[in-house]
N, C-alpha and C. Protein backbone atom coordinates (compact mmCIF):
# COMPACT_ATOMS: atom_id res chain seq x y z
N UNK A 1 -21.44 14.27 -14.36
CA UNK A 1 -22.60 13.48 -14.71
C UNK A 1 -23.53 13.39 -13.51
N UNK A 2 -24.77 13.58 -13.43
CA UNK A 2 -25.81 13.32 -12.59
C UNK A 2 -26.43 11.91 -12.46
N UNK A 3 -27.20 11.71 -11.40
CA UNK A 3 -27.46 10.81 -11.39
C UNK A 3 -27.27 10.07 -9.97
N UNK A 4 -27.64 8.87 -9.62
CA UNK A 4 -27.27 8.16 -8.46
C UNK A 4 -26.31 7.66 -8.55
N UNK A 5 -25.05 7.41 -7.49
CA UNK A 5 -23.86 6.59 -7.53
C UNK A 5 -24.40 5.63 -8.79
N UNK A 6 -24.85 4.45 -8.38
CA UNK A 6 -24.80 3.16 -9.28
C UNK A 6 -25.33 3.31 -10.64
N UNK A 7 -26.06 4.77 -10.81
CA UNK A 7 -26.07 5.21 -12.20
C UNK A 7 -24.54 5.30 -13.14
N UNK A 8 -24.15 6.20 -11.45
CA UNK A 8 -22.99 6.93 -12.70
C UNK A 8 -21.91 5.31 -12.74
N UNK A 9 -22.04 4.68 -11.42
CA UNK A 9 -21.08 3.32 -11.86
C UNK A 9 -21.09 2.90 -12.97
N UNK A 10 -22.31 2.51 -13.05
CA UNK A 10 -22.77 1.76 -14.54
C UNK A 10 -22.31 2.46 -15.51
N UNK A 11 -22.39 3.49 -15.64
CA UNK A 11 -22.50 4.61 -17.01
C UNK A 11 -20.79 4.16 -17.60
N UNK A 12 -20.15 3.30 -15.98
CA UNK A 12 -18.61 4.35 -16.53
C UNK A 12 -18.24 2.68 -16.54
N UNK A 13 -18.42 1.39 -15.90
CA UNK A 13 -17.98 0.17 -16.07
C UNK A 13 -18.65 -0.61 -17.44
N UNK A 14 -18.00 -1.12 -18.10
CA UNK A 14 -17.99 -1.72 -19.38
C UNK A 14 -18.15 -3.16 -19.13
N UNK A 15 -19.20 -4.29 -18.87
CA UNK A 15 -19.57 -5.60 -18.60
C UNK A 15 -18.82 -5.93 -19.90
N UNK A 16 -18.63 -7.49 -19.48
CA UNK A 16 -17.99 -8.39 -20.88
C UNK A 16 -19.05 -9.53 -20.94
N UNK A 17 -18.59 -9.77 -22.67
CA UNK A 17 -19.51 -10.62 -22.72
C UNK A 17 -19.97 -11.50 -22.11
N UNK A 18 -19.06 -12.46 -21.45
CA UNK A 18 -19.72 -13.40 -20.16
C UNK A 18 -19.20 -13.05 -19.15
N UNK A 19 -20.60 -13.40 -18.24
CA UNK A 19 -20.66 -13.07 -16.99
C UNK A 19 -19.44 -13.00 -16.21
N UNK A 20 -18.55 -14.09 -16.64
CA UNK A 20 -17.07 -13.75 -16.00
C UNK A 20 -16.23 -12.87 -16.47
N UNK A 21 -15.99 -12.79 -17.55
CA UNK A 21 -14.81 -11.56 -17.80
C UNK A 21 -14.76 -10.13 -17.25
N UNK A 22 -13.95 -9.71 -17.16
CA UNK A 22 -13.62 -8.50 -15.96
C UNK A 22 -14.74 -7.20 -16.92
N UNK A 23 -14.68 -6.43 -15.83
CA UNK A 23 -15.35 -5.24 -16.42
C UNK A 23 -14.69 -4.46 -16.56
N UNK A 24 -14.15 -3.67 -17.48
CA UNK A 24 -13.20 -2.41 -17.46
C UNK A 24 -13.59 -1.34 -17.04
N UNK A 25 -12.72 -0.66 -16.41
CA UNK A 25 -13.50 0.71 -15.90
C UNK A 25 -12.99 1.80 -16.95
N UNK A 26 -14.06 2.35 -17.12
CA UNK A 26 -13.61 3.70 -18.58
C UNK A 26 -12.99 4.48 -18.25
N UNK A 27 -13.44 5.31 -17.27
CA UNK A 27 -13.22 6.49 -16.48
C UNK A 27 -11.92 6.95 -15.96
N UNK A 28 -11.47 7.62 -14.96
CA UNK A 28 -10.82 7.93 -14.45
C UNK A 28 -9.89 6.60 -13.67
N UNK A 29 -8.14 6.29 -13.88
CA UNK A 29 -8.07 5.78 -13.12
C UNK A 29 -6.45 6.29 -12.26
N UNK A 30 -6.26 5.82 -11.17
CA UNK A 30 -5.03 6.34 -10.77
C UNK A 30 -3.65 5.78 -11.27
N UNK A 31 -2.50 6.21 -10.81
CA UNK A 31 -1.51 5.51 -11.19
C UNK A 31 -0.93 4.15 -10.89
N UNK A 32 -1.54 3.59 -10.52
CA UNK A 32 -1.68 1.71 -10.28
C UNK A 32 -2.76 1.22 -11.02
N UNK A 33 -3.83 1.97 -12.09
CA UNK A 33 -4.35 1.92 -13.19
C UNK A 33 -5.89 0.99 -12.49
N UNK A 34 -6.07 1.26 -11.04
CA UNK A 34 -7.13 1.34 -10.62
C UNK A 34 -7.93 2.44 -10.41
N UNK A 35 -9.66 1.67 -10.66
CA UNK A 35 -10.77 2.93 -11.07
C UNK A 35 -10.95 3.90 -10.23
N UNK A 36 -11.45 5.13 -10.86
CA UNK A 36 -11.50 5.86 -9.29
C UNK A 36 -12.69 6.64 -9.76
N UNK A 37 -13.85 7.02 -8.86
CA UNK A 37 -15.34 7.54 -8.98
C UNK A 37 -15.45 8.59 -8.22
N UNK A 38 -16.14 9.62 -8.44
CA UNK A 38 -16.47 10.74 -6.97
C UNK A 38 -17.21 10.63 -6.49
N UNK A 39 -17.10 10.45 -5.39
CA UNK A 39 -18.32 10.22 -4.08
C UNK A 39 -18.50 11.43 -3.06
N UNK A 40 -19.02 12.41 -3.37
CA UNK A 40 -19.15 12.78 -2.12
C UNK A 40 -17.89 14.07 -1.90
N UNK A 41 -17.73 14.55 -3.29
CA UNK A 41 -16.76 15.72 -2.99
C UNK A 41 -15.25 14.84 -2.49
N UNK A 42 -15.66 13.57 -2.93
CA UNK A 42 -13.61 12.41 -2.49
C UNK A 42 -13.80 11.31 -4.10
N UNK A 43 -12.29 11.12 -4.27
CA UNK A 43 -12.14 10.47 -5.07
C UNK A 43 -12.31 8.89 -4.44
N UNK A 44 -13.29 8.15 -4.48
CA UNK A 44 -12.84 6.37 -4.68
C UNK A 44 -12.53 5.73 -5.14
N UNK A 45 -11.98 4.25 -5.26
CA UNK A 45 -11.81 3.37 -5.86
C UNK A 45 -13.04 2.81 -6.38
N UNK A 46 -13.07 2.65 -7.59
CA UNK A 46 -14.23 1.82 -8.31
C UNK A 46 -14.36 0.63 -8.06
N UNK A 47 -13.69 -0.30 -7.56
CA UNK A 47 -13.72 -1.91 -7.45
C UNK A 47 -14.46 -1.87 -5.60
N UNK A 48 -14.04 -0.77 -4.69
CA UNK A 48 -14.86 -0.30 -3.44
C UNK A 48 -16.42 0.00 -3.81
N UNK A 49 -16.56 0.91 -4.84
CA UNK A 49 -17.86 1.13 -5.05
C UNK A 49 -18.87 -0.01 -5.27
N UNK A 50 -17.73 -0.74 -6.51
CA UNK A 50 -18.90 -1.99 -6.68
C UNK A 50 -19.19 -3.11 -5.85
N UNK A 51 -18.61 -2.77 -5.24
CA UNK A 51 -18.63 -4.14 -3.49
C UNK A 51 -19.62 -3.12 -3.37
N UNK A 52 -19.77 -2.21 -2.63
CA UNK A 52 -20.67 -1.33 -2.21
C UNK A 52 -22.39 -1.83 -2.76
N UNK A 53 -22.33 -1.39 -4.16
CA UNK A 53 -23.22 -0.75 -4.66
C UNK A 53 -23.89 -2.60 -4.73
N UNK A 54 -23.51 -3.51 -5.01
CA UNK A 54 -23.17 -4.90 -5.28
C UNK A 54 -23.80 -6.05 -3.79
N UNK A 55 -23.05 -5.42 -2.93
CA UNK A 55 -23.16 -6.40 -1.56
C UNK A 55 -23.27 -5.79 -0.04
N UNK A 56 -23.46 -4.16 -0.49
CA UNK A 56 -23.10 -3.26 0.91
C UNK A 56 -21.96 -2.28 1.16
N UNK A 57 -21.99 -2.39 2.60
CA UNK A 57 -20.73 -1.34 2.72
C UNK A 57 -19.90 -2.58 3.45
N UNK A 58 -18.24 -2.07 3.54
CA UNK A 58 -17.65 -2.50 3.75
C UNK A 58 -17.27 -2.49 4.96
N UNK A 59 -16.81 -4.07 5.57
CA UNK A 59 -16.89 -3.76 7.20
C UNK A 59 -15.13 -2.72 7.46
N UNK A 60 -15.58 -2.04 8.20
CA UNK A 60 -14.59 -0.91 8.99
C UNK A 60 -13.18 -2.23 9.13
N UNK A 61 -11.76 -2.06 9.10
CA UNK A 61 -10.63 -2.52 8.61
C UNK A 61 -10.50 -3.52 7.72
N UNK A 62 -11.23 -4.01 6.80
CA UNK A 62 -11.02 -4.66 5.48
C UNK A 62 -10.79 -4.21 4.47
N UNK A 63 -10.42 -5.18 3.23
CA UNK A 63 -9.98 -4.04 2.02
C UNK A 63 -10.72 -4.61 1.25
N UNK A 64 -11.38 -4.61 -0.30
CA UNK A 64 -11.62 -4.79 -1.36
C UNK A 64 -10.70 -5.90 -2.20
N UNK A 65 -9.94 -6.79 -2.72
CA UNK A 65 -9.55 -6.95 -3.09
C UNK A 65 -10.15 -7.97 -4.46
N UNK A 66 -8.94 -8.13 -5.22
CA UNK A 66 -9.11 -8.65 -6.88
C UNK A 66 -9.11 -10.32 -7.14
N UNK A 67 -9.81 -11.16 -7.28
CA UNK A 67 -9.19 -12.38 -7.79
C UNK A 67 -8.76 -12.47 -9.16
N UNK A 68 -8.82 -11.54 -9.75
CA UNK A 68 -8.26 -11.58 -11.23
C UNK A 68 -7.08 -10.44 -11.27
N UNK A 69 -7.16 -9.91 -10.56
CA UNK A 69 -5.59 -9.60 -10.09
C UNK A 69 -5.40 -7.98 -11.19
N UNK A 70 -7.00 -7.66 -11.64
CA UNK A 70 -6.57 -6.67 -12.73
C UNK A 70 -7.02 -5.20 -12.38
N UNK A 71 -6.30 -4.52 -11.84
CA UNK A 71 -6.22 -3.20 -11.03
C UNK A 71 -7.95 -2.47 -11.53
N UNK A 72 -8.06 -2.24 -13.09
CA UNK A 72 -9.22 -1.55 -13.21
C UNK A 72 -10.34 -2.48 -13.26
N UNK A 73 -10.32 -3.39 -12.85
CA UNK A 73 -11.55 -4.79 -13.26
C UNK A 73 -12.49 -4.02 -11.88
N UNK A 74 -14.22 -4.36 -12.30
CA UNK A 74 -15.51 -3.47 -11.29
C UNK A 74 -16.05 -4.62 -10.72
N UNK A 75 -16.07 -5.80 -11.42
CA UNK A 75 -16.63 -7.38 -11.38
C UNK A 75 -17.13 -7.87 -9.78
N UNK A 76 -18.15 -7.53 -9.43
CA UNK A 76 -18.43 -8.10 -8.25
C UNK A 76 -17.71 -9.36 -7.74
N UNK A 77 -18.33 -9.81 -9.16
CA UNK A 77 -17.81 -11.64 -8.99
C UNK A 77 -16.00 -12.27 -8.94
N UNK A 78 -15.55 -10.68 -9.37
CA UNK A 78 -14.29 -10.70 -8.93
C UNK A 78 -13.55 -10.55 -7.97
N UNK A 79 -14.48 -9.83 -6.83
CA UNK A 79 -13.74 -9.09 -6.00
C UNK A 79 -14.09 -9.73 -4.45
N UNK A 80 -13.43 -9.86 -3.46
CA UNK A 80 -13.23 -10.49 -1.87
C UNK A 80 -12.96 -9.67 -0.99
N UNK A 81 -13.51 -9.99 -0.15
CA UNK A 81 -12.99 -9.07 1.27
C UNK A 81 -11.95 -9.67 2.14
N UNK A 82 -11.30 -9.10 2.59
CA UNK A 82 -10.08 -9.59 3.61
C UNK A 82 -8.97 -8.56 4.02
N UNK A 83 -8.13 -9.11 4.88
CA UNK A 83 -6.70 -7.62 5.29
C UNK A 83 -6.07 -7.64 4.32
N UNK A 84 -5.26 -6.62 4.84
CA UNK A 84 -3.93 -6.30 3.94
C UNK A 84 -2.81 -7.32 3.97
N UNK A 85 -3.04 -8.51 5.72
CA UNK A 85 -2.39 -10.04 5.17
C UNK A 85 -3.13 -10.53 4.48
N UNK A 86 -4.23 -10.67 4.32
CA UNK A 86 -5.00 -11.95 3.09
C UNK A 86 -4.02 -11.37 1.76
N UNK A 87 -4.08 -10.29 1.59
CA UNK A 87 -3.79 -9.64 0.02
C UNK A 87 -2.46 -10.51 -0.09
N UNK A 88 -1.51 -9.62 0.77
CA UNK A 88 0.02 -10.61 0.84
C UNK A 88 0.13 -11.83 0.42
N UNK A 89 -1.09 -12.90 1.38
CA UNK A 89 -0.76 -13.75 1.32
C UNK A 89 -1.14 -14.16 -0.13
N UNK A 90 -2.37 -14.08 -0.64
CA UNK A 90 -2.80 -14.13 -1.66
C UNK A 90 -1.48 -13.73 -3.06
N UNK A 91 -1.28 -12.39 -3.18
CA UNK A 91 -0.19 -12.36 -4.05
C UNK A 91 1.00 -13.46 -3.81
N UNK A 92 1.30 -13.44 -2.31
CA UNK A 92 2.59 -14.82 -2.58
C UNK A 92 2.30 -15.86 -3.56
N UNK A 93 1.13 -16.44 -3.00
CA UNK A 93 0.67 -17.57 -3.69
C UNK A 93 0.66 -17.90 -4.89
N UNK A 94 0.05 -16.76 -6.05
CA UNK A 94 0.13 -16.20 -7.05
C UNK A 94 1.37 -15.94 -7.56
N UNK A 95 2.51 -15.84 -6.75
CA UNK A 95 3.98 -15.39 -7.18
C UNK A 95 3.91 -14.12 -8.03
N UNK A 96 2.85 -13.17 -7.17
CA UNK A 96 2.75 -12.16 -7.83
C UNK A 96 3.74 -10.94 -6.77
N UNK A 97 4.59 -11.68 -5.26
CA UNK A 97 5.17 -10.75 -4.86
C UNK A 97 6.04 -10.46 -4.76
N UNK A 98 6.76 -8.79 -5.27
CA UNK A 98 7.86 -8.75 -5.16
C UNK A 98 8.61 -8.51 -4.12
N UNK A 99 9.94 -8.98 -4.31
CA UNK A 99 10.78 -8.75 -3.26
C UNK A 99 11.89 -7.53 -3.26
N UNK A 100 11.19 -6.56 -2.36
CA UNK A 100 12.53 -5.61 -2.35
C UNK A 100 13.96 -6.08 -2.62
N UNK A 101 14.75 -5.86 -3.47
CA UNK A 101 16.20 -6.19 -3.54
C UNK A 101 16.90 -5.98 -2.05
N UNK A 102 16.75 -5.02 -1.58
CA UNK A 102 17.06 -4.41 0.24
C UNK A 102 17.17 -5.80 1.01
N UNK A 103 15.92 -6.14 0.98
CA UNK A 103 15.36 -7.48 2.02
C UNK A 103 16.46 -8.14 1.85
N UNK A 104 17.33 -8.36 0.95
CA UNK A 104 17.97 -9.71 0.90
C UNK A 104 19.06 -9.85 1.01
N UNK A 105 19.61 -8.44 1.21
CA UNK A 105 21.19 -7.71 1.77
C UNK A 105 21.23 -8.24 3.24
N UNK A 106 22.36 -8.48 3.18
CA UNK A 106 23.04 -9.24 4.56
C UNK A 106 23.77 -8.64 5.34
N UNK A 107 24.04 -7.50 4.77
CA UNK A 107 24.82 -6.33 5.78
C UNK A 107 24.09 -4.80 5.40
N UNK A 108 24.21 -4.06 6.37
CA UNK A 108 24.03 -2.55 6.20
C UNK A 108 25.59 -1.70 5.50
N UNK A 109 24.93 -0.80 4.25
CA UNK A 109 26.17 -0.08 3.61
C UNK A 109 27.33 -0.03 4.27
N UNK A 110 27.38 0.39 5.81
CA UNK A 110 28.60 0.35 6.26
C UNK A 110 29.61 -1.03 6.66
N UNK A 111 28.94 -2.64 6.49
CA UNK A 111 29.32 -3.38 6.36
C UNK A 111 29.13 -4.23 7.48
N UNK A 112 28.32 -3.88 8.47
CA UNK A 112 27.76 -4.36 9.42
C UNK A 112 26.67 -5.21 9.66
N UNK A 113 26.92 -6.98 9.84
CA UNK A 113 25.96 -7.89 9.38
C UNK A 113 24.78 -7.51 10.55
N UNK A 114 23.71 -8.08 9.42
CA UNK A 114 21.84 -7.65 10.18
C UNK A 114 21.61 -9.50 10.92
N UNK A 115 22.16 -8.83 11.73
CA UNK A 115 21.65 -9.97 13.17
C UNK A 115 20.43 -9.57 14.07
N UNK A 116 19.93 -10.54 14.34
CA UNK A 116 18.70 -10.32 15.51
C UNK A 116 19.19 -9.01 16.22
N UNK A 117 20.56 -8.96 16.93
CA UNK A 117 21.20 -8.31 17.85
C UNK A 117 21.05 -6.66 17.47
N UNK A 118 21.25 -6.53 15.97
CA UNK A 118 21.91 -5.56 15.50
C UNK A 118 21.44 -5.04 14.43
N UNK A 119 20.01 -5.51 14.58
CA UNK A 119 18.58 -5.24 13.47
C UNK A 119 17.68 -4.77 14.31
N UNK A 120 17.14 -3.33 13.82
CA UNK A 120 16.08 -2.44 14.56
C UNK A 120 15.15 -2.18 13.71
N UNK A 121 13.87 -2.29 13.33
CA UNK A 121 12.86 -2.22 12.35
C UNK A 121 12.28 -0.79 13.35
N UNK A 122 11.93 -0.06 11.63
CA UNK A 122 11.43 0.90 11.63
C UNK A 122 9.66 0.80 12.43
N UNK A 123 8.75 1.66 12.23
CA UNK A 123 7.53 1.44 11.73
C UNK A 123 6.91 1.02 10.53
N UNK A 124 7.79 1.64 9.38
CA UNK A 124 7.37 0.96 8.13
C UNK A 124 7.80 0.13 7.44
N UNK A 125 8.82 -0.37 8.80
CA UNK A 125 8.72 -1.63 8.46
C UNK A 125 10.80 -1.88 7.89
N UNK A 126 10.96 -0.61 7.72
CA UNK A 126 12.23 -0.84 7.04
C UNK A 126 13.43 -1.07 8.26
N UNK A 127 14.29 -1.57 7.83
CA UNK A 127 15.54 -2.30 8.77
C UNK A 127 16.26 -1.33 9.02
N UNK A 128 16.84 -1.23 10.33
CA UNK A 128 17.99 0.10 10.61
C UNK A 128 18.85 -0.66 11.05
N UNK A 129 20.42 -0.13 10.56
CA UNK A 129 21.67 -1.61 11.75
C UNK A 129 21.82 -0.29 13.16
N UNK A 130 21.81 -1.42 14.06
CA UNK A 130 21.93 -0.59 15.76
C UNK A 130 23.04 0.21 15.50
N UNK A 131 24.11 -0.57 15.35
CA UNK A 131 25.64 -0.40 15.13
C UNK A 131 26.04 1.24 14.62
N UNK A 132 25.56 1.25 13.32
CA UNK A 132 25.42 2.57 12.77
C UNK A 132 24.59 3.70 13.51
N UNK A 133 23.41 3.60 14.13
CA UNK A 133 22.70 4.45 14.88
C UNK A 133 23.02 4.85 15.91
N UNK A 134 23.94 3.92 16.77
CA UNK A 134 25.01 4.33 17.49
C UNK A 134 25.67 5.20 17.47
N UNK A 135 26.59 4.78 16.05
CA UNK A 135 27.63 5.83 15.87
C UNK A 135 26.80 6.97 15.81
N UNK A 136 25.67 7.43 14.51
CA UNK A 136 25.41 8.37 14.13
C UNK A 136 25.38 9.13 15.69
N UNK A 137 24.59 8.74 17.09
CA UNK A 137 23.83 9.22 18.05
C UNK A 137 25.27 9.69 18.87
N UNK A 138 26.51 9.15 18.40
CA UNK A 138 27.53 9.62 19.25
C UNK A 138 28.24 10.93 18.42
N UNK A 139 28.55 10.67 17.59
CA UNK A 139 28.49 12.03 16.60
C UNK A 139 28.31 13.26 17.09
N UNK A 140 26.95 13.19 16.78
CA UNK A 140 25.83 13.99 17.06
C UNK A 140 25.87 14.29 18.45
N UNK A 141 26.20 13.67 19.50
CA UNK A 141 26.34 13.86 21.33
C UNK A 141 27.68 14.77 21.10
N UNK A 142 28.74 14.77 20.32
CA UNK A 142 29.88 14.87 20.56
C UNK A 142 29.82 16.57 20.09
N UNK A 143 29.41 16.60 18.95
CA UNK A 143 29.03 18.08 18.45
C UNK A 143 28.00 18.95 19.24
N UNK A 144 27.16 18.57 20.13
CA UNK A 144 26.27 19.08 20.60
C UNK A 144 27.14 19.51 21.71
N UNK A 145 27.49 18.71 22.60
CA UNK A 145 28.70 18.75 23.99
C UNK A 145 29.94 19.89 23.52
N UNK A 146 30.52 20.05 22.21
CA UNK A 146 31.11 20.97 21.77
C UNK A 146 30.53 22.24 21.83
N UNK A 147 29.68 22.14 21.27
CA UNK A 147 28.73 23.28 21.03
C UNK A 147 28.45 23.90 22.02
N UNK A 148 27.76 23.35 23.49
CA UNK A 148 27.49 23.64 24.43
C UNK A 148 28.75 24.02 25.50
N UNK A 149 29.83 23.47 25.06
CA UNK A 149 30.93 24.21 25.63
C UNK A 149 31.54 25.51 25.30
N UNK A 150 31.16 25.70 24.13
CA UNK A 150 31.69 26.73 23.23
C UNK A 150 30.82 28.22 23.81
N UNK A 151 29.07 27.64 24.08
CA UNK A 151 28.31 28.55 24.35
C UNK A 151 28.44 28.91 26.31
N UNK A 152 29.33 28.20 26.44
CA UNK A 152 29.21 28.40 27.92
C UNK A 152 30.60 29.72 28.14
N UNK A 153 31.53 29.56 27.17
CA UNK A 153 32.48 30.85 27.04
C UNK A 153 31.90 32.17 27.03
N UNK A 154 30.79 31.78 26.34
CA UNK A 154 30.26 33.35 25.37
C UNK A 154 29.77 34.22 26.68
């Protein structure tokens, strides 16, 4: 479709009858069943565009987010700026967040309780037990030291 961005926005968001009810997005959406528009040879989010097209551009590390909480909703009047903690916090509040089943395990598979001591967080965040990483890293020293003895015969 041709046209200017906020043409083709329009063309593809569906207003409700009052001013409050969400706007559906027609178009294209991803698999979290939020909108997505082409900009520019890139796929966007439609609820980004309409902040955009709506109030500006968005300041550099903020996100877009929903007060009606409905993935394809375009609704200016729906949508806030803040981090990826506002969102968190926001869904807690809402009791819209889930909790990994993981989080709430008290030991690592091999049976080794997650103490301050003996709890190593990833980058993303996920829990490693020391205990086990240990072992694995001695293992692994022990076969290598083999190995390297083996190659020192040859």
């Amino acid at each position: 479709m041709k046209g200017t961005l906020e043409e083709r926005f329009f063309a593809k968001a569906r207003k409700g009858r009052k001013p409050d009810d969400c706007w559906e997005w027609l178009a294209v959406t991803n698999s979290q069943g939020y909108g997505r528009i082409r900009v520019d040879d890139q796929m966007k989010l439609s609820h980004r565009i309409s902040w955009w097209v709506h109030f500006g551009p968005i300041p550099k590390g903020l996100q877009v987010h929903h007060h009606c909480d409905n993935p394809p909703c375009s609704n200016p009047s729906h949508l806030w700026i803040g981090t990826q903690s506002d969102n968190i916090r926001d869904c807690s509040e809402k009791g819209r967040l889930i909790t990994v089943g993981k989080s709430r395990m008290t030991c690592c598979p091999n049976g080794h309780e997650y103490t301050v001591e003996n709890t190593a967080f990833e980058t993303n965040g996920h829990r490693r037990c020391r205990e086990c990483n240990r072992r694995t890293i001695r293992v692994y020293m022990r076969k290598w030291r083999e190995k390297q003895r083996r190659l020192a015969y040859v």
